[in-house]
PDB file of N, CA and C in Angstrom:
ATOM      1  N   UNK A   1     -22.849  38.332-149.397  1.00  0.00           N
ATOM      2  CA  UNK A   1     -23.006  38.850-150.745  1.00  0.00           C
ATOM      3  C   UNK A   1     -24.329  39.595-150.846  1.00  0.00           C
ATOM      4  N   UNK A   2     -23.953  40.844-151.271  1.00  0.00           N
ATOM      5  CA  UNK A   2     -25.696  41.691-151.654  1.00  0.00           C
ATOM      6  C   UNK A   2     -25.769  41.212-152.551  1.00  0.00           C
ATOM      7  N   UNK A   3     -27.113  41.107-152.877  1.00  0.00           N
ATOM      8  CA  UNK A   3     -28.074  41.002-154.413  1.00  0.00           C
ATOM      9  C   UNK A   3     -28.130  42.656-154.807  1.00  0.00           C
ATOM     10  N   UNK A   4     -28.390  42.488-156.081  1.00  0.00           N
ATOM     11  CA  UNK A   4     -28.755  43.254-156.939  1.00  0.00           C
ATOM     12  C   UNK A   4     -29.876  43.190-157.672  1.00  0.00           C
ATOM     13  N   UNK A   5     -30.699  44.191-157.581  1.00  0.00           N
ATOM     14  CA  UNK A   5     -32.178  44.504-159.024  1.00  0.00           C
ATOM     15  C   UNK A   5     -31.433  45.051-159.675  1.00  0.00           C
ATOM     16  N   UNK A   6     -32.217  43.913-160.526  1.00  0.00           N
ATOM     17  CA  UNK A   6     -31.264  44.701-162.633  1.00  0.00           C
ATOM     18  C   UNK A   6     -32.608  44.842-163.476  1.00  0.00           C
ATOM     19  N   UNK A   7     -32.780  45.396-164.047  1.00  0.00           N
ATOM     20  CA  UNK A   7     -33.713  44.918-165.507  1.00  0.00           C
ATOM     21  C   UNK A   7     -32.675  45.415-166.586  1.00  0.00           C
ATOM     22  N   UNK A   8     -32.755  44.701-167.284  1.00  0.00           N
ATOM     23  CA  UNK A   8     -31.709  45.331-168.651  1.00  0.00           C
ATOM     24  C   UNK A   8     -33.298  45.557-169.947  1.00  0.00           C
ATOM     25  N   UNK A   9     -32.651  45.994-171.135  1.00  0.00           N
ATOM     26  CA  UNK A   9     -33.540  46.157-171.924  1.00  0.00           C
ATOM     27  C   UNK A   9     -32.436  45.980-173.609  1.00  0.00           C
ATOM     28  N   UNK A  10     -32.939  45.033-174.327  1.00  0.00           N
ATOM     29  CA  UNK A  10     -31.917  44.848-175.085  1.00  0.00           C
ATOM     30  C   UNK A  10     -32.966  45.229-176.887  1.00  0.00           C
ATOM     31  N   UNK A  11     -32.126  45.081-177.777  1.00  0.00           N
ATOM     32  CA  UNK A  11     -32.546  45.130-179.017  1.00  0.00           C
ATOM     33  C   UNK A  11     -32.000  45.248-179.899  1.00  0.00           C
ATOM     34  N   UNK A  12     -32.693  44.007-180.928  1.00  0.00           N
ATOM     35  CA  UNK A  12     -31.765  42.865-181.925  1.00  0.00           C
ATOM     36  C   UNK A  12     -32.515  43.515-183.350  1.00  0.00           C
ATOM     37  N   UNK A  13     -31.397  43.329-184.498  1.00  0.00           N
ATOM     38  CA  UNK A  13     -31.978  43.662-185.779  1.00  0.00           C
ATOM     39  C   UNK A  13     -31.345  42.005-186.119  1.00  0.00           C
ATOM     40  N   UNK A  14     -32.287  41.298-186.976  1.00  0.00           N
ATOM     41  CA  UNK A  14     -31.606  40.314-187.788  1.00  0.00           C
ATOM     42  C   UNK A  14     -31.856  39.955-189.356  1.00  0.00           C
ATOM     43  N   UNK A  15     -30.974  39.251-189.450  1.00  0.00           N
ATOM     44  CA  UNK A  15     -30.981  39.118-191.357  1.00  0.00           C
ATOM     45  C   UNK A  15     -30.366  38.141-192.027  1.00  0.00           C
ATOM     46  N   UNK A  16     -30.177  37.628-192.787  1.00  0.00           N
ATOM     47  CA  UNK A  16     -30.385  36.413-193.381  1.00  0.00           C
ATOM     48  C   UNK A  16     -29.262  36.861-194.113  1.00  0.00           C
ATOM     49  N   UNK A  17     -29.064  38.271-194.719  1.00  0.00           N
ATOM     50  CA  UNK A  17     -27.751  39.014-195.452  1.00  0.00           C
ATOM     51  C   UNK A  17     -26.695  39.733-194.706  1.00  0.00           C
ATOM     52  N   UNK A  18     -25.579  38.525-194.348  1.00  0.00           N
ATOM     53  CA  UNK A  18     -24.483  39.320-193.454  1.00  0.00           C
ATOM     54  C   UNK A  18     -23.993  40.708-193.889  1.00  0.00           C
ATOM     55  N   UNK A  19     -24.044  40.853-195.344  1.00  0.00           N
ATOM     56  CA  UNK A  19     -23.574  42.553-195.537  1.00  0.00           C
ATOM     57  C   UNK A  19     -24.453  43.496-195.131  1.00  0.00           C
ATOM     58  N   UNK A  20     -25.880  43.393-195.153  1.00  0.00           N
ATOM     59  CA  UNK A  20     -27.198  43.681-194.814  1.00  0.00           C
ATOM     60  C   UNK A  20     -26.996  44.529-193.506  1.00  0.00           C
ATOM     61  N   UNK A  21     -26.755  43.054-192.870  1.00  0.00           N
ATOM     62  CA  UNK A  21     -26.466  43.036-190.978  1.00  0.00           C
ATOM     63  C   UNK A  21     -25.555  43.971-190.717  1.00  0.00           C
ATOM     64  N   UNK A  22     -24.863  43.567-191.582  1.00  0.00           N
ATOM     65  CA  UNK A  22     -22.820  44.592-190.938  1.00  0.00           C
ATOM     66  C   UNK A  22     -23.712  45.955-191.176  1.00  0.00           C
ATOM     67  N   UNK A  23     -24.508  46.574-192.228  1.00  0.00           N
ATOM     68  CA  UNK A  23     -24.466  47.635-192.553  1.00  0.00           C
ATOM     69  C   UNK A  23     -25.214  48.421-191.245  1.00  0.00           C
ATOM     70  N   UNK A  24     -26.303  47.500-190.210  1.00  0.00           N
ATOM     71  CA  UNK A  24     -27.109  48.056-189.306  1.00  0.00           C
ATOM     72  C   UNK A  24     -26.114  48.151-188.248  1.00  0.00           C
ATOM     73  N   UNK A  25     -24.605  47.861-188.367  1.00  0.00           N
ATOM     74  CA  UNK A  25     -24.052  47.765-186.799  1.00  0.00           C
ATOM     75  C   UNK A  25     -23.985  49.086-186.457  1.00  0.00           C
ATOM     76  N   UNK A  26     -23.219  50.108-187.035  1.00  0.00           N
ATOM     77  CA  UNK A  26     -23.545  51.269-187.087  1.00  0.00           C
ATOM     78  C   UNK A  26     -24.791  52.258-186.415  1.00  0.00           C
ATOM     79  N   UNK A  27     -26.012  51.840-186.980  1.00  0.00           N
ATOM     80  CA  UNK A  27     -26.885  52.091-186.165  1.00  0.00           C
ATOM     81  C   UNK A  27     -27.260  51.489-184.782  1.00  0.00           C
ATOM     82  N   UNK A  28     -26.674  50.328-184.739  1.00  0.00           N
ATOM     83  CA  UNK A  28     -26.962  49.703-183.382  1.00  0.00           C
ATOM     84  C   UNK A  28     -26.131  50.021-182.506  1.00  0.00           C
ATOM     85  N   UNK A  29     -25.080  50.360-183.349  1.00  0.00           N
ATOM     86  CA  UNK A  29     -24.102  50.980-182.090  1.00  0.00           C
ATOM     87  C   UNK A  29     -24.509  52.539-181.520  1.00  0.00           C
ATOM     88  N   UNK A  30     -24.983  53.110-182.704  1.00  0.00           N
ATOM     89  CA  UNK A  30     -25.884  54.257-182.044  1.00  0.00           C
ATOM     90  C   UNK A  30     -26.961  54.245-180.797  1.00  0.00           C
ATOM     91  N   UNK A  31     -27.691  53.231-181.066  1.00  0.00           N
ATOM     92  CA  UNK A  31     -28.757  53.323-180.000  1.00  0.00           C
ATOM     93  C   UNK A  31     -28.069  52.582-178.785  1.00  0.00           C
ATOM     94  N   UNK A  32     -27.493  51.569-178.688  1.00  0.00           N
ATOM     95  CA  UNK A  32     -26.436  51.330-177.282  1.00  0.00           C
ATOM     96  C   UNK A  32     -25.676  52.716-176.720  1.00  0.00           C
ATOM     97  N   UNK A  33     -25.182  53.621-178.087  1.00  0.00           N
ATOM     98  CA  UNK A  33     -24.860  54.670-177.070  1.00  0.00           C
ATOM     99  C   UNK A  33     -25.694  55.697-176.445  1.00  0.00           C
ATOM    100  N   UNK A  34     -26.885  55.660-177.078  1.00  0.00           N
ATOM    101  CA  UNK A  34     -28.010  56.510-176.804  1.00  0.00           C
ATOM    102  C   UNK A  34     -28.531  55.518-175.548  1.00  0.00           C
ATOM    103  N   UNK A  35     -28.818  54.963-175.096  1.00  0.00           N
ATOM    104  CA  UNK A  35     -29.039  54.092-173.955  1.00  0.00           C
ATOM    105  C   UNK A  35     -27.913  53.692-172.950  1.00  0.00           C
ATOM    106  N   UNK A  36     -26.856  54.618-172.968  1.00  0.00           N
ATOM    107  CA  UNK A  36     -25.704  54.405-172.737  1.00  0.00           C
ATOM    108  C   UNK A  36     -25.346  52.540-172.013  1.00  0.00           C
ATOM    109  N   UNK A  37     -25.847  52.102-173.590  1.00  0.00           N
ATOM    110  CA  UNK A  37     -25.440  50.012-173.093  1.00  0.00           C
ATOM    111  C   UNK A  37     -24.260  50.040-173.688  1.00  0.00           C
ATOM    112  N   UNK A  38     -23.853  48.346-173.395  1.00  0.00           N
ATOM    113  CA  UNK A  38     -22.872  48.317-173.824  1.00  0.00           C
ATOM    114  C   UNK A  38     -22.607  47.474-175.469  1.00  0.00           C
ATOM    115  N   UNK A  39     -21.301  47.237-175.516  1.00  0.00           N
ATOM    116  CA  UNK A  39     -21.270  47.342-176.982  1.00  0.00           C
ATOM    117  C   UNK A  39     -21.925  46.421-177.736  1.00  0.00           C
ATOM    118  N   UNK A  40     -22.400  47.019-179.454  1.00  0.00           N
ATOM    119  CA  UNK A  40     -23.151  45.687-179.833  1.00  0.00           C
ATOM    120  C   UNK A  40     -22.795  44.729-180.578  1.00  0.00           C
ATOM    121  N   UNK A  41     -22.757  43.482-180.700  1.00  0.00           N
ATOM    122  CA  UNK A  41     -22.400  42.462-180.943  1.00  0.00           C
ATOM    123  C   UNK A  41     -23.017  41.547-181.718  1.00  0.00           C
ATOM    124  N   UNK A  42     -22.270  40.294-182.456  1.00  0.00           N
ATOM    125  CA  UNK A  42     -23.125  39.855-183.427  1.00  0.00           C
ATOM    126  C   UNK A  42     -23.689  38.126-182.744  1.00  0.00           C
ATOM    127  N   UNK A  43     -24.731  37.913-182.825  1.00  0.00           N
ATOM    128  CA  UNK A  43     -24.726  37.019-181.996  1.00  0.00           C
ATOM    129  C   UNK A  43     -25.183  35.623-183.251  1.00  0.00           C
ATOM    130  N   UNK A  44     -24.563  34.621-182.840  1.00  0.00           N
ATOM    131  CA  UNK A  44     -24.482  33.620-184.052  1.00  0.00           C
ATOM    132  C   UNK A  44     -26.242  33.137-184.648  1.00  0.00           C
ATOM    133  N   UNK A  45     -27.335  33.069-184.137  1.00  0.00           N
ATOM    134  CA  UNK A  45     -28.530  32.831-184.563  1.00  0.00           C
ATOM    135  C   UNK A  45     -29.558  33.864-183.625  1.00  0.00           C
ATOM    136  N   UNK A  46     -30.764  33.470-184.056  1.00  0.00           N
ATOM    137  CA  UNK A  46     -31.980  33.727-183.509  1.00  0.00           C
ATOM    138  C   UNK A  46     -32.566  32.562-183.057  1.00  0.00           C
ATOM    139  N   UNK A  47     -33.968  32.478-182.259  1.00  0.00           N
ATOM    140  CA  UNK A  47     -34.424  31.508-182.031  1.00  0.00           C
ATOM    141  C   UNK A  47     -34.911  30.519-183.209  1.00  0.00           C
ATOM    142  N   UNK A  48     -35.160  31.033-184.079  1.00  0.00           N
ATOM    143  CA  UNK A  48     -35.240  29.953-185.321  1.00  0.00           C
ATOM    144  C   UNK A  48     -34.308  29.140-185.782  1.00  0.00           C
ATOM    145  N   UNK A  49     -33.057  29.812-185.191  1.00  0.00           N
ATOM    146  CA  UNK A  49     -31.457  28.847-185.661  1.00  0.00           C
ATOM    147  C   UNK A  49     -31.338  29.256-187.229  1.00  0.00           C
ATOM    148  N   UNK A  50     -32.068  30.043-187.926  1.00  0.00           N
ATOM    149  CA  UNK A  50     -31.753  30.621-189.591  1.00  0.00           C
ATOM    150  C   UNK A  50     -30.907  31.804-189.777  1.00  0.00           C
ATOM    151  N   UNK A  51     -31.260  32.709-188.827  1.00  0.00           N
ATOM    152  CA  UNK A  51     -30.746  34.298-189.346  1.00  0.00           C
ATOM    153  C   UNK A  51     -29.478  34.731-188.068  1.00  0.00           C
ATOM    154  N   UNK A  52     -28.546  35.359-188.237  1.00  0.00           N
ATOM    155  CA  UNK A  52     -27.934  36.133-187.666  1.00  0.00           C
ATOM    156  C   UNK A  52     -28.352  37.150-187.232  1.00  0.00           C
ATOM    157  N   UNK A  53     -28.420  37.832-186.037  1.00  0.00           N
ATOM    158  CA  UNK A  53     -28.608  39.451-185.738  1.00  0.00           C
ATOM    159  C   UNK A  53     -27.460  39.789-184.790  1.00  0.00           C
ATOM    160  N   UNK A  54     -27.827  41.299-184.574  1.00  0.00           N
ATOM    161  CA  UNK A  54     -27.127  42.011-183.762  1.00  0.00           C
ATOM    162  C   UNK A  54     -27.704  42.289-182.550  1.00  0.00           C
ATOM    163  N   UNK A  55     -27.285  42.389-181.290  1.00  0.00           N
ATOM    164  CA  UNK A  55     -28.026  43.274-180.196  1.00  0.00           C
ATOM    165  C   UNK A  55     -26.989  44.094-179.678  1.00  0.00           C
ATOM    166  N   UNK A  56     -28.011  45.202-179.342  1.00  0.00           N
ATOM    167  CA  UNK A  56     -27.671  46.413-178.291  1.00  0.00           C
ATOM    168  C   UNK A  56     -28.202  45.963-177.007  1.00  0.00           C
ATOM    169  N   UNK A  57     -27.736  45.679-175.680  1.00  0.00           N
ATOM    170  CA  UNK A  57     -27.848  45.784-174.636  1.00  0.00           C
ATOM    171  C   UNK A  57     -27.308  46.352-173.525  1.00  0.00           C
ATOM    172  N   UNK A  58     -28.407  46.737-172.667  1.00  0.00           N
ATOM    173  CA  UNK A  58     -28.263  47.800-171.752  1.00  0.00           C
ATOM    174  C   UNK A  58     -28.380  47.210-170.689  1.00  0.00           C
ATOM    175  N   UNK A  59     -27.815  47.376-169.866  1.00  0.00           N
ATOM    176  CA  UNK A  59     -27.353  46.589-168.131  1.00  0.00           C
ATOM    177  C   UNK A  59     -27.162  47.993-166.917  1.00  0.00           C
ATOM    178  N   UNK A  60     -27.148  49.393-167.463  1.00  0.00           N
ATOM    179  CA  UNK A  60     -27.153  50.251-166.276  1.00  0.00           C
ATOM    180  C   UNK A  60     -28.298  50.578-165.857  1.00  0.00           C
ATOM    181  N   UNK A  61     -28.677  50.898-164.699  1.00  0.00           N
ATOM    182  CA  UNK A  61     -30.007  51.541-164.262  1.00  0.00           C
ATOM    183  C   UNK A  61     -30.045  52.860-164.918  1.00  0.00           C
ATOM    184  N   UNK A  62     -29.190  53.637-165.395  1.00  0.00           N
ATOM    185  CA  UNK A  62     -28.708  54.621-165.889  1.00  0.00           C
ATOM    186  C   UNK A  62     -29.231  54.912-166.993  1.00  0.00           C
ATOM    187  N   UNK A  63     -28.839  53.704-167.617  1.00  0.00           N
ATOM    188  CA  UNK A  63     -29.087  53.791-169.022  1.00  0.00           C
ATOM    189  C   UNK A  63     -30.796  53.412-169.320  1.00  0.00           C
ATOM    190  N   UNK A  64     -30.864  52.259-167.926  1.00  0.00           N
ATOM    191  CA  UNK A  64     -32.484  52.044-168.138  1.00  0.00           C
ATOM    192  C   UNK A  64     -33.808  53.226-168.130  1.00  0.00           C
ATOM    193  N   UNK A  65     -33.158  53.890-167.430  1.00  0.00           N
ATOM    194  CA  UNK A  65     -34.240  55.180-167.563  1.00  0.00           C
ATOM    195  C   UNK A  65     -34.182  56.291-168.938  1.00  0.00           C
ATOM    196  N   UNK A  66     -32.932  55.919-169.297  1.00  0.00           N
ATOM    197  CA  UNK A  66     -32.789  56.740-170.818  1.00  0.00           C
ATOM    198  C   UNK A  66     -33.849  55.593-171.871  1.00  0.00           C
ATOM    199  N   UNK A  67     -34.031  54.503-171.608  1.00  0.00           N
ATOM    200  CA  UNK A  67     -34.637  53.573-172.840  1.00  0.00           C
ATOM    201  C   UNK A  67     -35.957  54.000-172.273  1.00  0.00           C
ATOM    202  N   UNK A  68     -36.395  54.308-170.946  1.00  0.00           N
ATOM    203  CA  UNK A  68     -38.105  54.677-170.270  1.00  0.00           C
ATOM    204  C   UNK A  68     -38.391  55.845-171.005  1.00  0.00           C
ATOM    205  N   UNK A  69     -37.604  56.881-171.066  1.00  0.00           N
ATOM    206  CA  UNK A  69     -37.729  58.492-171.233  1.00  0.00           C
ATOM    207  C   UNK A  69     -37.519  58.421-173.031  1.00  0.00           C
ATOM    208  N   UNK A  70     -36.679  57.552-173.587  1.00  0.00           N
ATOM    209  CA  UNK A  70     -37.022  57.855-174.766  1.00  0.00           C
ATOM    210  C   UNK A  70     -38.054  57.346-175.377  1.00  0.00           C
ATOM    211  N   UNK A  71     -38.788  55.553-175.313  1.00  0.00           N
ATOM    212  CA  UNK A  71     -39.767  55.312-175.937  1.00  0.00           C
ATOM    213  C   UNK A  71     -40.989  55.949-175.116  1.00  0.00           C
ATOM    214  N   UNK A  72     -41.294  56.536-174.460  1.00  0.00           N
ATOM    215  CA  UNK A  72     -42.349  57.071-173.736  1.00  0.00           C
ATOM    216  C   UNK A  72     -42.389  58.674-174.853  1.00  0.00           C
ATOM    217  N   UNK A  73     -41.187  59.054-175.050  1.00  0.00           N
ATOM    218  CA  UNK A  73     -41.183  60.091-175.848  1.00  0.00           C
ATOM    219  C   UNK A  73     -41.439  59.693-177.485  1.00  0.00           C
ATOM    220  N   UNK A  74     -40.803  58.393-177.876  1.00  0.00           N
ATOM    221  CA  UNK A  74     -41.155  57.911-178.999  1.00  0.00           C
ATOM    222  C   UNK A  74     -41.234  56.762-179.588  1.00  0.00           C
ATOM    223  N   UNK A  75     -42.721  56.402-179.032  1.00  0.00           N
ATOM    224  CA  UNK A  75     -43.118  55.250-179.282  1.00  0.00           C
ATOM    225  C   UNK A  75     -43.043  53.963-180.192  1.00  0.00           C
ATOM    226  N   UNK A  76     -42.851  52.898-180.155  1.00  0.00           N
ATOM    227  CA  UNK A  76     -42.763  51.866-180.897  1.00  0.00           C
ATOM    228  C   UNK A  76     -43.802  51.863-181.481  1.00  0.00           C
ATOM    229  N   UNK A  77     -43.941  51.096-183.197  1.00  0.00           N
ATOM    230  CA  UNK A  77     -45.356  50.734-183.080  1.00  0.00           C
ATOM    231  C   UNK A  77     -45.445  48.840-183.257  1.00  0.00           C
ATOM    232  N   UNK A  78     -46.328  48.806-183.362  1.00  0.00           N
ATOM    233  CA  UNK A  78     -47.117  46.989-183.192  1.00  0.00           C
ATOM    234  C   UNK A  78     -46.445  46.827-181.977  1.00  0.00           C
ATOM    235  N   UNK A  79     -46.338  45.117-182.061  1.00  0.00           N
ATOM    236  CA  UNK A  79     -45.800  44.706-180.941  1.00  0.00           C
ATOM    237  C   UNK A  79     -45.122  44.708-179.941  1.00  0.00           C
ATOM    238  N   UNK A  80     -43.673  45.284-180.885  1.00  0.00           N
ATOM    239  CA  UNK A  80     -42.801  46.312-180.324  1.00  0.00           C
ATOM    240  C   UNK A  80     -43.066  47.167-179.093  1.00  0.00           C
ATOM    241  N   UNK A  81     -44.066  47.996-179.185  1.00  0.00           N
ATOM    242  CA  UNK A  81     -44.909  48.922-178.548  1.00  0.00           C
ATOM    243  C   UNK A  81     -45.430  48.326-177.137  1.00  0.00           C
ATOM    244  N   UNK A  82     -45.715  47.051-177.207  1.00  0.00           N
ATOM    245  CA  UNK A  82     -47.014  45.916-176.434  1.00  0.00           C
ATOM    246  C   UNK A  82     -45.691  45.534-175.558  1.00  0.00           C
ATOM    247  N   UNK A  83     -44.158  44.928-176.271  1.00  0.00           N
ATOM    248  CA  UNK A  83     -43.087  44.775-175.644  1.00  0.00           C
ATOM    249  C   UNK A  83     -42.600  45.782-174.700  1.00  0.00           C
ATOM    250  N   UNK A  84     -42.453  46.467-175.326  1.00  0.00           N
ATOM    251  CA  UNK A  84     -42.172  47.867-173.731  1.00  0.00           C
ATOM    252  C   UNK A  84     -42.784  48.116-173.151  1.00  0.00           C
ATOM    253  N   UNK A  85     -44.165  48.200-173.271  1.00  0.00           N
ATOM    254  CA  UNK A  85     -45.285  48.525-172.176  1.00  0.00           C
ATOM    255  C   UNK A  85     -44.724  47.340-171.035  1.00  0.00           C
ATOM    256  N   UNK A  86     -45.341  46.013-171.792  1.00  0.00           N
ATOM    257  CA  UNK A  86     -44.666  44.883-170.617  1.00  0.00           C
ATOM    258  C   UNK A  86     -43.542  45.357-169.768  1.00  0.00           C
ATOM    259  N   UNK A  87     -42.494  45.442-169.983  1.00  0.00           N
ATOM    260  CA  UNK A  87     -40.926  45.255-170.063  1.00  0.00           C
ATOM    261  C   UNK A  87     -41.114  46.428-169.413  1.00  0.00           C
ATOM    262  N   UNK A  88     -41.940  47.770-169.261  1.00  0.00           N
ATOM    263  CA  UNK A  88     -41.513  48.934-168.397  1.00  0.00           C
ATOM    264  C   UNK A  88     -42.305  48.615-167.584  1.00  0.00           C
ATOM    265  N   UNK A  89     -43.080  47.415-167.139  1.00  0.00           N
ATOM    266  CA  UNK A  89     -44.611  47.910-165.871  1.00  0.00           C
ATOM    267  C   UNK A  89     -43.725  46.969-165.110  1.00  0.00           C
ATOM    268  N   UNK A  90     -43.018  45.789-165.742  1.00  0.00           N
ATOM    269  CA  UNK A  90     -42.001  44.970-165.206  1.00  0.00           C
ATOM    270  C   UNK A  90     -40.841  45.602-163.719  1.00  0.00           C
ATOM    271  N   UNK A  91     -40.595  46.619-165.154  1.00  0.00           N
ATOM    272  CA  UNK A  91     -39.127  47.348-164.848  1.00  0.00           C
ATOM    273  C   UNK A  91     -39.937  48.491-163.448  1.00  0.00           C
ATOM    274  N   UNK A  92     -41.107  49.256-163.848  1.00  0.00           N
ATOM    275  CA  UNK A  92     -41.513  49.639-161.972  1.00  0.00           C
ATOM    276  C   UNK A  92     -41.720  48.775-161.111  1.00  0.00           C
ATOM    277  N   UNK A  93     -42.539  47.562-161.193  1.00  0.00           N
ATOM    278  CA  UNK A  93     -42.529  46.689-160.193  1.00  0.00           C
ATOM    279  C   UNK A  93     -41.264  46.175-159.554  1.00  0.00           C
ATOM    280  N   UNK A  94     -40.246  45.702-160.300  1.00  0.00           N
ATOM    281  CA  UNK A  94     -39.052  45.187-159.596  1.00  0.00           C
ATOM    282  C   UNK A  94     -38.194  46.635-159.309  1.00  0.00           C
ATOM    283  N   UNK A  95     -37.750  47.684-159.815  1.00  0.00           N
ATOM    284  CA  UNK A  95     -36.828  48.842-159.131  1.00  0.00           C
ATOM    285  C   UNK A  95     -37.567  49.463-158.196  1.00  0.00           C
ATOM    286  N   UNK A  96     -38.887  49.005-157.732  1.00  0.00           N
ATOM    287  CA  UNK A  96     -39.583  49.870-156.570  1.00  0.00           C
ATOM    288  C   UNK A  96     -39.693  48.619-155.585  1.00  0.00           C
ATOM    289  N   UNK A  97     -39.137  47.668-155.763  1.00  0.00           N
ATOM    290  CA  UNK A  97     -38.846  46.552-154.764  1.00  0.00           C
ATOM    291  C   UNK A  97     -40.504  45.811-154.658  1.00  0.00           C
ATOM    292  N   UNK A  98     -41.193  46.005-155.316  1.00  0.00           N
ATOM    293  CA  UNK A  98     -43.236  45.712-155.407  1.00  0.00           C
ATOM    294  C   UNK A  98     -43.009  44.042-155.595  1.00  0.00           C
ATOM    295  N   UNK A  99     -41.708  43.170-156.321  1.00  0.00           N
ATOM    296  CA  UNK A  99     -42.105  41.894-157.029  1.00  0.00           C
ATOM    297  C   UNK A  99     -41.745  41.095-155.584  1.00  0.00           C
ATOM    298  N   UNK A 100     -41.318  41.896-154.387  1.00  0.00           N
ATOM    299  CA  UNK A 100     -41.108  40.895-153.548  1.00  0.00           C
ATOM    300  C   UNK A 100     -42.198  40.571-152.750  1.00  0.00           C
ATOM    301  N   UNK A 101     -43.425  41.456-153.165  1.00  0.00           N
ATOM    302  CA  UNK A 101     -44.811  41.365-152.554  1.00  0.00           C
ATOM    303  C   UNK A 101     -46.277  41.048-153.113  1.00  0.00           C
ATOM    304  N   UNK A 102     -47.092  40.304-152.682  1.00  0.00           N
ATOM    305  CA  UNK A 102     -47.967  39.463-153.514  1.00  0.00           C
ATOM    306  C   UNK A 102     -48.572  40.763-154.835  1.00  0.00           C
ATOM    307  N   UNK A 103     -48.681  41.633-154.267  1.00  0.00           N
ATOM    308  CA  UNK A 103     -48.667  42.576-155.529  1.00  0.00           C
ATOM    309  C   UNK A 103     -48.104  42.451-156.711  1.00  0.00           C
ATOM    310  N   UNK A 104     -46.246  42.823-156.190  1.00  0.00           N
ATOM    311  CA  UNK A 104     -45.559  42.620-157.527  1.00  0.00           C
ATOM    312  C   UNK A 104     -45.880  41.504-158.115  1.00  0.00           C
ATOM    313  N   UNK A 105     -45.974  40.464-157.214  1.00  0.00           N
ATOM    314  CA  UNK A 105     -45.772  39.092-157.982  1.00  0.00           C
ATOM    315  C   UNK A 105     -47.214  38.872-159.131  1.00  0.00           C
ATOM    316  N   UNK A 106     -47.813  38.861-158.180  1.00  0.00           N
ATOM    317  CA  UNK A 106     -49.299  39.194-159.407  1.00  0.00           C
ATOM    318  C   UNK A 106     -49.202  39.614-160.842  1.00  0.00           C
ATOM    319  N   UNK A 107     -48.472  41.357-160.588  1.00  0.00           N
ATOM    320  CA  UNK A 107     -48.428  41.768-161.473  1.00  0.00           C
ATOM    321  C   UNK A 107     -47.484  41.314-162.633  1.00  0.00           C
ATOM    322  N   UNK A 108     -46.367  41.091-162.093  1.00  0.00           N
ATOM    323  CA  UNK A 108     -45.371  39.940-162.977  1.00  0.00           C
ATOM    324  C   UNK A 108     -46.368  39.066-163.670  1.00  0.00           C
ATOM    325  N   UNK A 109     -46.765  38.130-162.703  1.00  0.00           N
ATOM    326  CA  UNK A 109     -47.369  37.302-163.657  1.00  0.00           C
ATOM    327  C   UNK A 109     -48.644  37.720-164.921  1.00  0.00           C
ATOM    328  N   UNK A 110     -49.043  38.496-164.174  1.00  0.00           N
ATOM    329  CA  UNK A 110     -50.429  39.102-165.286  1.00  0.00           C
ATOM    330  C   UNK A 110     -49.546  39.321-166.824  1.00  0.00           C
ATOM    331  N   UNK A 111     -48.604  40.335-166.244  1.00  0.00           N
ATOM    332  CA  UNK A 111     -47.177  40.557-167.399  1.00  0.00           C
ATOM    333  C   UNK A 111     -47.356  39.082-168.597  1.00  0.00           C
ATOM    334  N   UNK A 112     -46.600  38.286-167.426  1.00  0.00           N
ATOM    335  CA  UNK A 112     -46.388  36.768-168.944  1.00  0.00           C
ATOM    336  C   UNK A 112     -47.503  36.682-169.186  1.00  0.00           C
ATOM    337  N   UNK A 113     -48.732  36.466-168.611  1.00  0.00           N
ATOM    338  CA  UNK A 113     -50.016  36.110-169.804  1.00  0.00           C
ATOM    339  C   UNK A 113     -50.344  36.872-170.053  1.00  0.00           C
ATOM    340  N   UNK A 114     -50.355  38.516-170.100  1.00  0.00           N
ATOM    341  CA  UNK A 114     -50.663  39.568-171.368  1.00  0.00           C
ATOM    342  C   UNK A 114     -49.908  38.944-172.695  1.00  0.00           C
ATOM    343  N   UNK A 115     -48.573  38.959-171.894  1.00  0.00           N
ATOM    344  CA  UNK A 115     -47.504  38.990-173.232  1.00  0.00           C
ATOM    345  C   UNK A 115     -47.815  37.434-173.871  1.00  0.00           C
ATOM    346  N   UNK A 116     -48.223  36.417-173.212  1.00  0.00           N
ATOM    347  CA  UNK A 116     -48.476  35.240-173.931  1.00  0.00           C
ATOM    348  C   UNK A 116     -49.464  35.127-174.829  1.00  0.00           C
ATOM    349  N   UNK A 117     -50.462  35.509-174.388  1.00  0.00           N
ATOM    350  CA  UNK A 117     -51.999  35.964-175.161  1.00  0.00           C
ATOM    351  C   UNK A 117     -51.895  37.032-176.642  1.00  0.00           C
ATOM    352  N   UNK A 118     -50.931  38.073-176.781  1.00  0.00           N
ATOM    353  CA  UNK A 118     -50.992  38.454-177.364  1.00  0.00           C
ATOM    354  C   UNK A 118     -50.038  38.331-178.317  1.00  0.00           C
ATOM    355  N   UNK A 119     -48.688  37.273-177.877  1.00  0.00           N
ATOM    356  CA  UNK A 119     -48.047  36.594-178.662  1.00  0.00           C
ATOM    357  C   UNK A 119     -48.982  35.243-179.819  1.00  0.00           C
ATOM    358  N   UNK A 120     -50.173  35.036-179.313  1.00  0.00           N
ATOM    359  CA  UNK A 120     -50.380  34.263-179.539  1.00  0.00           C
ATOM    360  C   UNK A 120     -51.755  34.423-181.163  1.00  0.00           C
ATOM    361  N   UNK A 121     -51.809  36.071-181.100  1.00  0.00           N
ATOM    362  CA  UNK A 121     -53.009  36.764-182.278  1.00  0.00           C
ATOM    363  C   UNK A 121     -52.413  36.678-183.102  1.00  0.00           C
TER     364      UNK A 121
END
């Protein structure tokens, strides 16, 4: 059996108002097709166990370079922003094969404690 490198890149709207929600599927189904992912779906909670959302997720390498080329073209802001930076230095280290070497791995890890540290302001 070959292995496979994946990074996917996904993204959830949620809400507390199911008509609210239904009304963003529409748009979420837009940006899955603009990322050419696949379809989006309603997924029963969030990590709080309160709200319902939706996600768009993307599983092609294909599509992963359309989510690189568009927020590089138009940026997130706050955290959001701090999330893709992570999630793309991620996404070169593992599709350039780097995480199987004390390098990548480093850098992975530096990854979770950026992202922990600044989860944490």
């Amino acid at each position: 059996m070959a292995w496979r490198k994946l990074t996917t890149y996904e993204i959830s709207q949620g809400s507390l108002d199911l008509i609210l929600l239904d009304g963003y599927r529409k748009i979420m189904q837009g940006i899955a097709n603009l990322f050419i992912g696949s379809e989006v779906y309603l997924s029963k909670f969030d990590r709080s166990g309160k709200q319902k959302f939706l996600r768009a997720r993307n599983v092609s390498q294909l599509g992963v370079n359309e989510v690189v080329n568009y927020f590089n073209r138009f940026p997130l802001f706050s955290s959001k922003h701090l999330d893709f930076l992570c999630w793309k230095e991620a996404h070169t280290l593992i599709s350039s094969n780097l995480h199987h070497k004390k390098y990548g791995l480093d850098g992975l890890n530096r990854i979770k404690l950026l992202k922990k540290f600044y989860e944490q302001q």
